[in-house]
PDB file of N, CA and C in Angstrom:
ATOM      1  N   UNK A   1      21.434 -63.179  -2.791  1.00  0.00           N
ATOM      2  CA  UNK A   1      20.845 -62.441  -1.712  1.00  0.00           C
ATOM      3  C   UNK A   1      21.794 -62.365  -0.518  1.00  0.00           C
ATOM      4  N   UNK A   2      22.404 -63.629   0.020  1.00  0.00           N
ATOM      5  CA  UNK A   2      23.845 -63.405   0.738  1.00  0.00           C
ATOM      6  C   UNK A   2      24.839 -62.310   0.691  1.00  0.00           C
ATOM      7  N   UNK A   3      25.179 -62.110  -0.575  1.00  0.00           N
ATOM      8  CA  UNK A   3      26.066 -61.257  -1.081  1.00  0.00           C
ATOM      9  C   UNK A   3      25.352 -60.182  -0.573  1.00  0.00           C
ATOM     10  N   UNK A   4      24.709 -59.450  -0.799  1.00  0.00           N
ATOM     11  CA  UNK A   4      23.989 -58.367  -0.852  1.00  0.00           C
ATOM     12  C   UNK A   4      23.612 -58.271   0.741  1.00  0.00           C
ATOM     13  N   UNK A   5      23.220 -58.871   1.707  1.00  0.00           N
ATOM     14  CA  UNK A   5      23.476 -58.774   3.068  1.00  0.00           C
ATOM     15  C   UNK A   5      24.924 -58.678   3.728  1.00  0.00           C
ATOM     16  N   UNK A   6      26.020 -59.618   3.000  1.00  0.00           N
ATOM     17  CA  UNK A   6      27.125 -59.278   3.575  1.00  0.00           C
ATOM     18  C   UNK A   6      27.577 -58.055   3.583  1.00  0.00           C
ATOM     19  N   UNK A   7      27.483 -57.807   1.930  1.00  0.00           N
ATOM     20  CA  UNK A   7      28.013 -55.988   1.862  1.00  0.00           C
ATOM     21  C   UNK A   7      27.363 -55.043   2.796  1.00  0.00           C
ATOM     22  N   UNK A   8      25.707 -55.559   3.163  1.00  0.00           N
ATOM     23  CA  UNK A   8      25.373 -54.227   3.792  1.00  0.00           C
ATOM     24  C   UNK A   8      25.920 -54.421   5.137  1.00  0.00           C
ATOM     25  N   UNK A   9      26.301 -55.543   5.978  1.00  0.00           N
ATOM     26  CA  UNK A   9      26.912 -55.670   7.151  1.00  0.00           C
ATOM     27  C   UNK A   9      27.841 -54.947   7.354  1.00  0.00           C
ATOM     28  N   UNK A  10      29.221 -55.359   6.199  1.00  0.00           N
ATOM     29  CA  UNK A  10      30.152 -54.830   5.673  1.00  0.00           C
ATOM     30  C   UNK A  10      30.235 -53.214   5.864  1.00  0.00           C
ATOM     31  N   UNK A  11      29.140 -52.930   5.295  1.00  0.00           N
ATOM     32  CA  UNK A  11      29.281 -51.374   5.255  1.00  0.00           C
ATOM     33  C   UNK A  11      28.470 -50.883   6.647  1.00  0.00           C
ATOM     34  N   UNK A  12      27.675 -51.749   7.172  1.00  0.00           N
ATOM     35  CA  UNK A  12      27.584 -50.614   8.897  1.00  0.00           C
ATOM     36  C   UNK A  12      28.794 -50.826   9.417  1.00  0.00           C
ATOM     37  N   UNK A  13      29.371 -51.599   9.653  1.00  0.00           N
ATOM     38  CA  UNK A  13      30.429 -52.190  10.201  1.00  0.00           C
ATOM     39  C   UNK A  13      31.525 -50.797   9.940  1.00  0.00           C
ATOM     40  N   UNK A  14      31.561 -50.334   8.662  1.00  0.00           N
ATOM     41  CA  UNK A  14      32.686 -49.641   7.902  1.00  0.00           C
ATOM     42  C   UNK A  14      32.386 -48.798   8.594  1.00  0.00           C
ATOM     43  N   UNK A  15      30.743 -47.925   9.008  1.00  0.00           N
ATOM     44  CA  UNK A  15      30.401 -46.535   9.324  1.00  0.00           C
ATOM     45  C   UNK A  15      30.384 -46.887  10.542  1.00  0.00           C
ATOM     46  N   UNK A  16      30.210 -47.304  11.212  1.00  0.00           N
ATOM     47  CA  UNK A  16      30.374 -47.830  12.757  1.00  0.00           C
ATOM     48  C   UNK A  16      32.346 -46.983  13.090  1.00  0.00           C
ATOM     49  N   UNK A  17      32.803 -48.243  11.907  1.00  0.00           N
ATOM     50  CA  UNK A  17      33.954 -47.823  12.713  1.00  0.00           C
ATOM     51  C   UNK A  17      34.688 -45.927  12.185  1.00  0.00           C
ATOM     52  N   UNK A  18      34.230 -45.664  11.357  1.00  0.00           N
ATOM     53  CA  UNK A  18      34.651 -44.128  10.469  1.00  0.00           C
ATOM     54  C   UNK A  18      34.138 -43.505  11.800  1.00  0.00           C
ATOM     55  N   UNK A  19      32.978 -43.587  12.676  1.00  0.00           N
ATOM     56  CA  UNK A  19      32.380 -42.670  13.307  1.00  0.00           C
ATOM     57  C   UNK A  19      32.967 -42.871  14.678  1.00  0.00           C
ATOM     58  N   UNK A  20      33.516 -43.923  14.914  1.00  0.00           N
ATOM     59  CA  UNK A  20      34.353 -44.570  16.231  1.00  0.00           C
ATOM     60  C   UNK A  20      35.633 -43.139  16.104  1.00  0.00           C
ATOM     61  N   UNK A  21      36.145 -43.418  15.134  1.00  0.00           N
ATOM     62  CA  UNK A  21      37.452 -42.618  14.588  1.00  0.00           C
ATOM     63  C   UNK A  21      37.374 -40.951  14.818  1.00  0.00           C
ATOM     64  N   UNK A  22      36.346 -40.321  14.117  1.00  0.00           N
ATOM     65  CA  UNK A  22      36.070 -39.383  14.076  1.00  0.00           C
ATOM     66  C   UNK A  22      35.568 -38.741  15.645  1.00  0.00           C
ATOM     67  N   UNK A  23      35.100 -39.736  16.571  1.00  0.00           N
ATOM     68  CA  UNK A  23      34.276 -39.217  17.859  1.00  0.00           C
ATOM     69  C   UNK A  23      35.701 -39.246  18.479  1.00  0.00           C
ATOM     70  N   UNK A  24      37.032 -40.577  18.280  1.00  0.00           N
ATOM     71  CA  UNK A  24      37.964 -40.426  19.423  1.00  0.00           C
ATOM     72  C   UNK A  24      38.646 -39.239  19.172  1.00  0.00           C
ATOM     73  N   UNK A  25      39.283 -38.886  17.721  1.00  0.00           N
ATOM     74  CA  UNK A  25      39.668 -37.740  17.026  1.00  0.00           C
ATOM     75  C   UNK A  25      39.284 -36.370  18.061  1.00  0.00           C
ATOM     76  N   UNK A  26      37.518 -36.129  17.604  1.00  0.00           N
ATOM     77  CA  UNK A  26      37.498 -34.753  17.966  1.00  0.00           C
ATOM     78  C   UNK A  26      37.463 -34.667  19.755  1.00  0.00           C
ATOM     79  N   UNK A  27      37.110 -35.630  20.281  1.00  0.00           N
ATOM     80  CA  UNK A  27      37.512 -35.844  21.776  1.00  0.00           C
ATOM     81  C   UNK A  27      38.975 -35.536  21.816  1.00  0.00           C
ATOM     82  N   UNK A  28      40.340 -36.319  21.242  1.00  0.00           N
ATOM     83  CA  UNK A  28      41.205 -36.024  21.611  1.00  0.00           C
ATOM     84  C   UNK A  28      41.810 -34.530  21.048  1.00  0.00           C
ATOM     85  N   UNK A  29      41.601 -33.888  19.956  1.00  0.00           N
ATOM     86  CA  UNK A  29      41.478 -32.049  19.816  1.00  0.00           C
ATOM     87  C   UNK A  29      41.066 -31.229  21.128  1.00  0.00           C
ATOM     88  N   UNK A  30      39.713 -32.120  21.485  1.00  0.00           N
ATOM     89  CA  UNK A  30      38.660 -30.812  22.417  1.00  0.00           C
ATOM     90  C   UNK A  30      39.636 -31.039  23.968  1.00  0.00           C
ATOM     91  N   UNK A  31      40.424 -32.521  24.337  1.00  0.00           N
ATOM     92  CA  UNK A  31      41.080 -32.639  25.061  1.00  0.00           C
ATOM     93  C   UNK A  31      42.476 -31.998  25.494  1.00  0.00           C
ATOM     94  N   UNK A  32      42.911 -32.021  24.056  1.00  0.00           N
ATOM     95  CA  UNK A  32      44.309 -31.105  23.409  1.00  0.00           C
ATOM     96  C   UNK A  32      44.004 -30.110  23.580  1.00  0.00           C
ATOM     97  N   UNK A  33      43.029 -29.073  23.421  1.00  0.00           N
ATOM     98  CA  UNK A  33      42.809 -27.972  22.897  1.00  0.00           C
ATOM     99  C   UNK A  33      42.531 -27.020  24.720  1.00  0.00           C
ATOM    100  N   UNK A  34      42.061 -28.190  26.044  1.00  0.00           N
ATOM    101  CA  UNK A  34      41.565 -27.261  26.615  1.00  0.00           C
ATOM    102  C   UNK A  34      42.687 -27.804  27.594  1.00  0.00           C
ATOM    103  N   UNK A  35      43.654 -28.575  27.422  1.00  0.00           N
ATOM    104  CA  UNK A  35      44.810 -28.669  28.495  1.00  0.00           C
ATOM    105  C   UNK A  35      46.135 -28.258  28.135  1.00  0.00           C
ATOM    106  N   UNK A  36      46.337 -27.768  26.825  1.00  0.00           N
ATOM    107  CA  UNK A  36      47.288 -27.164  25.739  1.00  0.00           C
ATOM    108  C   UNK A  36      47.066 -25.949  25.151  1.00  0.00           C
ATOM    109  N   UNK A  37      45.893 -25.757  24.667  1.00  0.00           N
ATOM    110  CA  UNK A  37      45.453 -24.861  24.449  1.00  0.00           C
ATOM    111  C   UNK A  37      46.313 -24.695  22.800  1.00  0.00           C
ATOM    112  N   UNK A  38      46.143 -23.630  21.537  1.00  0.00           N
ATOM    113  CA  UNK A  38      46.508 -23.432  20.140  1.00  0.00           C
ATOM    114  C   UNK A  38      47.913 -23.063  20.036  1.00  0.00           C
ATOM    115  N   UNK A  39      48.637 -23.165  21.850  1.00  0.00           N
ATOM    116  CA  UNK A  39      50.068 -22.511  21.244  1.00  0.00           C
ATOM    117  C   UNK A  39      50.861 -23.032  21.089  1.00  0.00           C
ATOM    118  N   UNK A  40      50.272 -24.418  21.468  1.00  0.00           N
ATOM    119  CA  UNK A  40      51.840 -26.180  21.371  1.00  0.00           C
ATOM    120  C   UNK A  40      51.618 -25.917  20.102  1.00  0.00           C
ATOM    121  N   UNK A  41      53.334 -26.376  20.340  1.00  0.00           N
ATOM    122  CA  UNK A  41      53.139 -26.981  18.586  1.00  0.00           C
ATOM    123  C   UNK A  41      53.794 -28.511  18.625  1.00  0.00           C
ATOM    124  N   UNK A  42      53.799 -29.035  17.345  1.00  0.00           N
ATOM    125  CA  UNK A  42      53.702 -29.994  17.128  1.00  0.00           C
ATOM    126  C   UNK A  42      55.372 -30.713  17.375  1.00  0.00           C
ATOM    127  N   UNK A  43      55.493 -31.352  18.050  1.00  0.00           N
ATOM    128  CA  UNK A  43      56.911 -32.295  17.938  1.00  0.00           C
ATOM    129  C   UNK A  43      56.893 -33.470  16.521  1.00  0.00           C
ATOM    130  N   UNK A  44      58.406 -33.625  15.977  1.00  0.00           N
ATOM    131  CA  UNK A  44      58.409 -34.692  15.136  1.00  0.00           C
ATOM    132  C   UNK A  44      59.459 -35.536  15.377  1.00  0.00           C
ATOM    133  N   UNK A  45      59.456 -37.038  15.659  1.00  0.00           N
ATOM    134  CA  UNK A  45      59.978 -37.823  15.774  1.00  0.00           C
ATOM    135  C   UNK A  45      60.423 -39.154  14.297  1.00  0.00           C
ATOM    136  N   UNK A  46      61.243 -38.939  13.848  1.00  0.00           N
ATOM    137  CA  UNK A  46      61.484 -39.259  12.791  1.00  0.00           C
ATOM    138  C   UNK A  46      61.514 -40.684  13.318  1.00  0.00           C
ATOM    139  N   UNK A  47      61.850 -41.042  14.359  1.00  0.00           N
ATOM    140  CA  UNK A  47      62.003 -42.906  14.842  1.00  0.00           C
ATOM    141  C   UNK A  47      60.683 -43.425  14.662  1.00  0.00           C
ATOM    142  N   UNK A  48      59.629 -42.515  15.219  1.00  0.00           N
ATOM    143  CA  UNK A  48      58.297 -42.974  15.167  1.00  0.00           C
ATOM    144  C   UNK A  48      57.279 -41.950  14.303  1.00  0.00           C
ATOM    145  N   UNK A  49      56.964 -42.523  13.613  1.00  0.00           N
ATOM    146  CA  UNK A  49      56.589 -41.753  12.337  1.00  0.00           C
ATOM    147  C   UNK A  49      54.922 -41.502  12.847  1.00  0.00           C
ATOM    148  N   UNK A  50      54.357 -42.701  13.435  1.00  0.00           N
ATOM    149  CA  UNK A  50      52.644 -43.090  13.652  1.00  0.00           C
ATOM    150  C   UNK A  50      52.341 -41.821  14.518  1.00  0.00           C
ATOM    151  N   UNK A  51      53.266 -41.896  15.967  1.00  0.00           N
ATOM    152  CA  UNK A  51      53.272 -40.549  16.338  1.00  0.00           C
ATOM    153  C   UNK A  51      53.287 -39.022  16.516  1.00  0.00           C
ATOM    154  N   UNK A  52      54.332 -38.942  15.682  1.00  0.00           N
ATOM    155  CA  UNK A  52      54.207 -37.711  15.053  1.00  0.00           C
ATOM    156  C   UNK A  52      53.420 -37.332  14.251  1.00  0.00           C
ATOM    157  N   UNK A  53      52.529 -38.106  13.353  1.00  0.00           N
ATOM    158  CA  UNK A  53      51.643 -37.860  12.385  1.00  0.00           C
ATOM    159  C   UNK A  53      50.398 -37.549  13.702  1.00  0.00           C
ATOM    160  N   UNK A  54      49.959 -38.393  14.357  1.00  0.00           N
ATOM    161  CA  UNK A  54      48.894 -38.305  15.334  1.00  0.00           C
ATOM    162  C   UNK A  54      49.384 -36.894  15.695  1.00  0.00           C
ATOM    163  N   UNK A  55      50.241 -36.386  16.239  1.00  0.00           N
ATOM    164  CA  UNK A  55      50.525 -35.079  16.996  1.00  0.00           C
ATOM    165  C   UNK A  55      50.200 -33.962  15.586  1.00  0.00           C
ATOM    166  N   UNK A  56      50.647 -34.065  14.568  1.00  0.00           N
ATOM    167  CA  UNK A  56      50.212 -32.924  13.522  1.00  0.00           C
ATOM    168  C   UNK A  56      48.722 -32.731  13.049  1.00  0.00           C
ATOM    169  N   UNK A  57      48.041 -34.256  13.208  1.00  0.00           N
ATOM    170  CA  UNK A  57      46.573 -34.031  12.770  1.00  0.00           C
ATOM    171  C   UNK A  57      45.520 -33.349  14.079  1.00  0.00           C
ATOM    172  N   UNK A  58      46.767 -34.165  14.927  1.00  0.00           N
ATOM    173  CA  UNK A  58      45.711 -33.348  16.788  1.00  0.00           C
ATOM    174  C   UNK A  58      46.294 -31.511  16.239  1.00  0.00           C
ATOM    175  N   UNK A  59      47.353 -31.330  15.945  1.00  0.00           N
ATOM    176  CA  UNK A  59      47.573 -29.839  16.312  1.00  0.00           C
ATOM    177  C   UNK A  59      46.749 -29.349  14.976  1.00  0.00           C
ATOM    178  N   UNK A  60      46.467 -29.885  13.980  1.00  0.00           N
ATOM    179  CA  UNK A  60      45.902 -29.268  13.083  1.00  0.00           C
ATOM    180  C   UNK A  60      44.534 -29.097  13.143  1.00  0.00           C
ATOM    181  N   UNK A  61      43.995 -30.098  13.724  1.00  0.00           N
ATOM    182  CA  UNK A  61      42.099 -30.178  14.771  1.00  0.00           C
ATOM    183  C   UNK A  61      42.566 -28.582  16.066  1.00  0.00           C
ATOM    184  N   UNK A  62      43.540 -28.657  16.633  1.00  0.00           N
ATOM    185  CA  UNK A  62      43.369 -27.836  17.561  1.00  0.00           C
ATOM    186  C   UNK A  62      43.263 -26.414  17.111  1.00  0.00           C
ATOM    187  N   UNK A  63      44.522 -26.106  15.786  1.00  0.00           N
ATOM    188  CA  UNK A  63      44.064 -24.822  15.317  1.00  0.00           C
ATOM    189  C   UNK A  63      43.257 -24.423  14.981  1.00  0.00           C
ATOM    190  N   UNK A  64      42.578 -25.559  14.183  1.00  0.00           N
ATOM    191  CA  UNK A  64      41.188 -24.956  13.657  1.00  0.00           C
ATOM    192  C   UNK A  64      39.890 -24.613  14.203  1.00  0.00           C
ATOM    193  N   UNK A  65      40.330 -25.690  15.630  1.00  0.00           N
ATOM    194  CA  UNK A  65      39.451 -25.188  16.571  1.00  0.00           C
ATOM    195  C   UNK A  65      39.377 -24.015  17.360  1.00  0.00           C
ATOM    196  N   UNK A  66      40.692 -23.232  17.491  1.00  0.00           N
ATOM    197  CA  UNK A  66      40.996 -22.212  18.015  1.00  0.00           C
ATOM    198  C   UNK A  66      40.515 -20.965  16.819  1.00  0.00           C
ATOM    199  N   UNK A  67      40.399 -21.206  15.949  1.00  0.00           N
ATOM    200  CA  UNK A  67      40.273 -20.082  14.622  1.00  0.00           C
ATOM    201  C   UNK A  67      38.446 -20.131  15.063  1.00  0.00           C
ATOM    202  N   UNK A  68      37.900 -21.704  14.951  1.00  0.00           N
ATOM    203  CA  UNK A  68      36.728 -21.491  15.068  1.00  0.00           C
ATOM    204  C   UNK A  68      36.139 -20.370  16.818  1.00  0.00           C
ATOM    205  N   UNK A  69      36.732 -20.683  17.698  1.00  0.00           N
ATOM    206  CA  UNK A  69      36.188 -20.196  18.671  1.00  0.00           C
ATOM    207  C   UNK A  69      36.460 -18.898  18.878  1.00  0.00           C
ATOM    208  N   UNK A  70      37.503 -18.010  18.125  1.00  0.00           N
ATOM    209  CA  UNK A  70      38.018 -17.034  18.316  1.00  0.00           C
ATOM    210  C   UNK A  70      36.649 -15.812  16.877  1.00  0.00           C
ATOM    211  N   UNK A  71      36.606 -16.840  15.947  1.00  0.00           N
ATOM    212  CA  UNK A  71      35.279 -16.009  14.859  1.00  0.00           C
ATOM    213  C   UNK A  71      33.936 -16.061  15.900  1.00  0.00           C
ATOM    214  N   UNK A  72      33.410 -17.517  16.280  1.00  0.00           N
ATOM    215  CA  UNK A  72      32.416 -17.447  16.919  1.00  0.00           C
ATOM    216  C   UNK A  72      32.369 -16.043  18.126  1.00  0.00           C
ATOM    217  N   UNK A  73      33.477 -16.190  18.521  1.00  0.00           N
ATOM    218  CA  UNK A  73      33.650 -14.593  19.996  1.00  0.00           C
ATOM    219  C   UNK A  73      33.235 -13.445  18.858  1.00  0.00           C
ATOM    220  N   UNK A  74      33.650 -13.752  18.253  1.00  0.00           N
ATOM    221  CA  UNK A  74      33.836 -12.302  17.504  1.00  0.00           C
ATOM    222  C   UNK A  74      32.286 -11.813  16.547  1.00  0.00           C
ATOM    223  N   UNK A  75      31.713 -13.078  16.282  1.00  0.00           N
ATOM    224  CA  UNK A  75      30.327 -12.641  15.944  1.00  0.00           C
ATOM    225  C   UNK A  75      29.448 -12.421  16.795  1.00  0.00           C
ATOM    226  N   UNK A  76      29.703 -13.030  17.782  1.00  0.00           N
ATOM    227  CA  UNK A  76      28.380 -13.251  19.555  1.00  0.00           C
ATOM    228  C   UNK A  76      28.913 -11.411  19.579  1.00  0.00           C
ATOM    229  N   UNK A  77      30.289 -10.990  19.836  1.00  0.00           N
ATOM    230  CA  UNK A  77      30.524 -10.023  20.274  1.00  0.00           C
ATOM    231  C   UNK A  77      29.513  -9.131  19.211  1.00  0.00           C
ATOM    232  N   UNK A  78      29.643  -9.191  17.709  1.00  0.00           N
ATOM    233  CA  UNK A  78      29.373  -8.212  16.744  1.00  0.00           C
ATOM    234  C   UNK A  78      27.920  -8.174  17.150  1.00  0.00           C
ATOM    235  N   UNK A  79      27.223  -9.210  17.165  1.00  0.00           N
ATOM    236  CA  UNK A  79      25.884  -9.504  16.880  1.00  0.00           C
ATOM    237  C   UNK A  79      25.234  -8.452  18.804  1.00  0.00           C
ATOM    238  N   UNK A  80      25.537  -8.708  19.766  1.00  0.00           N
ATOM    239  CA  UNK A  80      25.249  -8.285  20.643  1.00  0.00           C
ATOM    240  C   UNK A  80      25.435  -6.606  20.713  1.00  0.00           C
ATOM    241  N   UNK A  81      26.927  -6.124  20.343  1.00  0.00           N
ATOM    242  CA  UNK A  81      26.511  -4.433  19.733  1.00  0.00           C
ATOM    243  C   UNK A  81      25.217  -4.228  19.189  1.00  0.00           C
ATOM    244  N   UNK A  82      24.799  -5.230  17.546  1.00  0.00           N
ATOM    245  CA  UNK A  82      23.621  -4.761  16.597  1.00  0.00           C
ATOM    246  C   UNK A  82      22.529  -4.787  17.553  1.00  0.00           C
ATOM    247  N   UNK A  83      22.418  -5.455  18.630  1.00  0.00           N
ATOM    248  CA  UNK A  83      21.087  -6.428  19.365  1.00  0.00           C
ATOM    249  C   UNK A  83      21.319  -4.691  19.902  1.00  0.00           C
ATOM    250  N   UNK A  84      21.928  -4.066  20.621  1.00  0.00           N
ATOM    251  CA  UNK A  84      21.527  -2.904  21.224  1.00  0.00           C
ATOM    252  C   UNK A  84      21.281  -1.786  20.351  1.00  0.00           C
ATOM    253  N   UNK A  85      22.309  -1.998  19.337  1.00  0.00           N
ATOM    254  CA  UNK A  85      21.690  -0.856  18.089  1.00  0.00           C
ATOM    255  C   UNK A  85      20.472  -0.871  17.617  1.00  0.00           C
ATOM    256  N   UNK A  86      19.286  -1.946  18.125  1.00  0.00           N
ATOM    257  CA  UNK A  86      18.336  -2.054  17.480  1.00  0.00           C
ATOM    258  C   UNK A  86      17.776  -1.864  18.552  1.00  0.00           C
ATOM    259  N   UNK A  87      17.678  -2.381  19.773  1.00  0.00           N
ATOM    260  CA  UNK A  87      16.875  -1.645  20.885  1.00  0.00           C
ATOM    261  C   UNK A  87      16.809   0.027  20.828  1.00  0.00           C
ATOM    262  N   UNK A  88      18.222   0.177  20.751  1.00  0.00           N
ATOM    263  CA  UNK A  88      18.022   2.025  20.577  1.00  0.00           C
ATOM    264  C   UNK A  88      17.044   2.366  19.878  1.00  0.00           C
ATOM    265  N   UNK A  89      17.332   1.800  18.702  1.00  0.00           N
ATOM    266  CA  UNK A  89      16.147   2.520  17.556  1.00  0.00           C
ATOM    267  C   UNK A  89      15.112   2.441  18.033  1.00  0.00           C
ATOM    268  N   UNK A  90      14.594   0.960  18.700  1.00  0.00           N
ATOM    269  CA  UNK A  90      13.234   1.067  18.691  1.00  0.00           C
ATOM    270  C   UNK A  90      12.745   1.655  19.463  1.00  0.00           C
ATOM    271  N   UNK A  91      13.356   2.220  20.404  1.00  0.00           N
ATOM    272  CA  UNK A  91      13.090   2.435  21.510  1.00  0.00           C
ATOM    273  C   UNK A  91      12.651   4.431  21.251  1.00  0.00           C
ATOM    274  N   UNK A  92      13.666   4.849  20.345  1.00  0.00           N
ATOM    275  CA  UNK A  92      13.521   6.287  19.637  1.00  0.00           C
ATOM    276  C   UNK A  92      12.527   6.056  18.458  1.00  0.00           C
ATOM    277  N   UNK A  93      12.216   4.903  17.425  1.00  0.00           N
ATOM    278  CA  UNK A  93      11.073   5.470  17.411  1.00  0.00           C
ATOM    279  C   UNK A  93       9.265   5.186  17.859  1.00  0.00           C
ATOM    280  N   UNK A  94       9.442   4.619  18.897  1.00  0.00           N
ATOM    281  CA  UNK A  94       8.017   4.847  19.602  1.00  0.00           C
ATOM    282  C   UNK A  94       7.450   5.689  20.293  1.00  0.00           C
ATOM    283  N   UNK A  95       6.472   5.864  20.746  1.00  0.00           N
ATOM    284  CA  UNK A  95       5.515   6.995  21.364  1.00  0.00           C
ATOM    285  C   UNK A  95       5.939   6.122  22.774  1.00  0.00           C
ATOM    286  N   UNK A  96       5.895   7.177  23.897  1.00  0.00           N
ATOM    287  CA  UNK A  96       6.325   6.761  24.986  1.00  0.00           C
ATOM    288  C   UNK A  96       4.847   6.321  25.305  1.00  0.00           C
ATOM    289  N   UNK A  97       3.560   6.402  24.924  1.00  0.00           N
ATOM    290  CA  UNK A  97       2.370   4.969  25.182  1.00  0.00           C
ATOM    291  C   UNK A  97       2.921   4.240  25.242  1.00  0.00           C
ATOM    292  N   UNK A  98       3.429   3.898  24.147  1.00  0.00           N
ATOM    293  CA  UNK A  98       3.505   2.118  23.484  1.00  0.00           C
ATOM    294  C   UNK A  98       4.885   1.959  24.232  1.00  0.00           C
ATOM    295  N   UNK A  99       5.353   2.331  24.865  1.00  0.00           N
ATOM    296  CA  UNK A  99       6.834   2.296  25.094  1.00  0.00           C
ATOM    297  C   UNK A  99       6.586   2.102  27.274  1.00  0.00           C
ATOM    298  N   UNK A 100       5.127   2.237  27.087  1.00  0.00           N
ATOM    299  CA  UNK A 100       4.714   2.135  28.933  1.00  0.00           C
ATOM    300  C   UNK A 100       4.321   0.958  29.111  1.00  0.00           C
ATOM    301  N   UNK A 101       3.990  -0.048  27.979  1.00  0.00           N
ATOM    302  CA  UNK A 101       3.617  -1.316  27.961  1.00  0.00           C
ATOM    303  C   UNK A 101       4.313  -2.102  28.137  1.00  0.00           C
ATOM    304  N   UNK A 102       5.510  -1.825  27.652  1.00  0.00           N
ATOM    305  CA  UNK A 102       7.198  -2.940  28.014  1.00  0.00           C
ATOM    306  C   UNK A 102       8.133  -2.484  29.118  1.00  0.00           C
ATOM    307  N   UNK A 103       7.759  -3.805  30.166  1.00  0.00           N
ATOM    308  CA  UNK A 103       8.616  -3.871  31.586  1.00  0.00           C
ATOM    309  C   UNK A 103       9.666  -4.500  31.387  1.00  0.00           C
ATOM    310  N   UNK A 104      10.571  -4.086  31.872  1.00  0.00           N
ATOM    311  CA  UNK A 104      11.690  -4.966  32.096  1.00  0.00           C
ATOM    312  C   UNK A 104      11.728  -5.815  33.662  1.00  0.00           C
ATOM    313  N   UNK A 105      11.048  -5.037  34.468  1.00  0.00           N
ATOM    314  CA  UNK A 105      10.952  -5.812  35.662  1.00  0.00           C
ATOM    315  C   UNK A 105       9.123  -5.053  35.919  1.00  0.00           C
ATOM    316  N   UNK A 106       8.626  -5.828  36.528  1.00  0.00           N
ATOM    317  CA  UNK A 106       7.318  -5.736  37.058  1.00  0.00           C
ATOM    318  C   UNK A 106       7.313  -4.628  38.072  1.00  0.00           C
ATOM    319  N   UNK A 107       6.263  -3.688  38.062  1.00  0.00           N
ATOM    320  CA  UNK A 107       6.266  -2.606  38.813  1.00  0.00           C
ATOM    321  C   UNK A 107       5.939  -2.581  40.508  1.00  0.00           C
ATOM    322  N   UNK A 108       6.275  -2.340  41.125  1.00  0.00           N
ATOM    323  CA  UNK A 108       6.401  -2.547  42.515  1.00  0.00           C
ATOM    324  C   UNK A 108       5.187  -1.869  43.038  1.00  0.00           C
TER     325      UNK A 108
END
């Protein structure tokens, strides 16, 4: 029964620290990303190897973060055209009754 408590210690302990890793990680991208921005690129230092690896996995979090925010623009953008393409319609096909019921601002 020992055994079987140690491992599970063992293993919060493990996810404790995976999630430690992963939170300093995307902190240091979102940090990289908004004082650097996607156009650094990466330096390599062959003396210090630990470093340079840290600088390729930050620039490789940063591109992808830049790919992500540049699709997200680009669907908000797409999706907000359709949002008016569909007001049009609805708006052509109702009876101007039903079309006296919806304010956009309250009538004075």
């Amino acid at each position: 029964m020992a055994a079987f408590e140690l491992t599970s210690l063992f293993t919060g302990f493990l996810k404790l620290a995976l999630l430690t890793v992963v939170v300093l990680y995307a902190g240091l991208v979102l940090m990289s990303y908004g004082t650097d921005g996607s156009r650094e690129r990466p330096r390599f230092d062959l003396r210090d190897p630990a470093t340079s690896a840290e600088r390729i996995l930050t620039w490789l979090g940063v591109v992808t973060l830049a790919w992500c925010v540049r699709g997200a623009a680009r669907t908000f953008a797409m999706l907000t055209e359709e949002s008016a393409v569909v007001g049009e319609w609805f708006l052509r096909r109702h009876a101007p009754e039903t079309l006296a019921s919806f304010h956009t601002r309250p009538r004075e």
